[in-house]
Protein backbone atom coordinates (compact mmCIF):
# COMPACT_ATOMS: atom_id res chain seq x y z
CA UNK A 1 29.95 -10.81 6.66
CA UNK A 2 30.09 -12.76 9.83
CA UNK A 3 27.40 -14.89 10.45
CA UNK A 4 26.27 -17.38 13.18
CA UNK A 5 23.96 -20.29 13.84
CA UNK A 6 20.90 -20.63 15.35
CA UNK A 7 18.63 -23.54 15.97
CA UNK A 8 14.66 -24.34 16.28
CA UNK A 9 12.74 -27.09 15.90
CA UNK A 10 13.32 -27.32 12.10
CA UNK A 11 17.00 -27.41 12.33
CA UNK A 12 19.84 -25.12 11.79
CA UNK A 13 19.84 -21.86 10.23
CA UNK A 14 22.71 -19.24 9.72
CA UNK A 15 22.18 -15.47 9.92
CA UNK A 16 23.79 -12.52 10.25
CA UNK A 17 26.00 -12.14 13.46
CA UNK A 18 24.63 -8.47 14.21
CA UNK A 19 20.99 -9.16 13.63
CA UNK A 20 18.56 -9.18 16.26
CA UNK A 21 16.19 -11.80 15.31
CA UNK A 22 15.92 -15.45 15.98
CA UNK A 23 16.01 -18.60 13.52
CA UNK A 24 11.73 -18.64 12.85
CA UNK A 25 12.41 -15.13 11.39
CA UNK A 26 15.36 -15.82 9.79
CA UNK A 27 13.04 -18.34 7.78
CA UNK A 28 10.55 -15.84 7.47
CA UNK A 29 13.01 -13.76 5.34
CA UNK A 30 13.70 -16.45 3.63
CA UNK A 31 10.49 -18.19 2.37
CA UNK A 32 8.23 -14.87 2.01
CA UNK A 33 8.60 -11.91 -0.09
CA UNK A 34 8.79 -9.20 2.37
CA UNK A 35 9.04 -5.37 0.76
CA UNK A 36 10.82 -2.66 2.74
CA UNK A 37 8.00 -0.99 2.51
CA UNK A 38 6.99 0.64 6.24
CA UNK A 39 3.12 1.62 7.82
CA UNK A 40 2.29 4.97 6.69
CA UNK A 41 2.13 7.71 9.92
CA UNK A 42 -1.17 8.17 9.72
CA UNK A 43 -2.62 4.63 10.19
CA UNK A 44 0.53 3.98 12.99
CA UNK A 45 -0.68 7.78 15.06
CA UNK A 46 -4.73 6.28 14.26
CA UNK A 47 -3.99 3.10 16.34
CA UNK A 48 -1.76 4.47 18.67
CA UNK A 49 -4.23 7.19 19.63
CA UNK A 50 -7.54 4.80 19.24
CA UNK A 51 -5.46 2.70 21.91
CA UNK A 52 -4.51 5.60 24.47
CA UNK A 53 -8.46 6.41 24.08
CA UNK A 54 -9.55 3.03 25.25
CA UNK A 55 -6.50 3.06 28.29
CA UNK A 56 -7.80 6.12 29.08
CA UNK A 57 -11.38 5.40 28.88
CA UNK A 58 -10.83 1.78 30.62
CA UNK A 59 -10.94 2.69 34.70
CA UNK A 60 -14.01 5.01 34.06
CA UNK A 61 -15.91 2.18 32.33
CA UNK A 62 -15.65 0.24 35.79
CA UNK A 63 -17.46 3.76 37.38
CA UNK A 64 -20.04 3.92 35.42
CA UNK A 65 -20.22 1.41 32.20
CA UNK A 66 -23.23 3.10 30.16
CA UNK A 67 -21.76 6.69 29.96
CA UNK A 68 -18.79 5.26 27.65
CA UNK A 69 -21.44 2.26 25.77
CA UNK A 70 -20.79 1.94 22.06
């Protein structure tokens, strides 16, 4: 595997030629146990919609800030 060389303010690191990160991750995947575990759809489609909700709510707020008050 070709690899290549990336620096930061804590030196040198090596990683993967095709990857798509930068050196401060590279440690990252180094010095913590990260699972390949992914967000389950249901919490990712609860933010996403919570946050289209409060861009969608945000101009009327300006109109009139009570009707939207939590």
């Amino acid at each position: 595997m070709q690899t290549r060389e990336e620096r930061d303010t804590m030196g040198v690191v090596e990683l993967p030629a095709v990857a798509s990160w930068g050196a401060q991750a590279q440690r990252s995947l180094q010095n913590f146990k990260i699972s390949g575990e992914c967000m389950p759809m249901q919490l990712i489609h609860g933010v996403y919609s919570r946050v289209l909700i409060d861009f969608a709510i945000f101009p009327n707020k300006r109109i009139c800030p009570l009707r939207y008050f939590c």
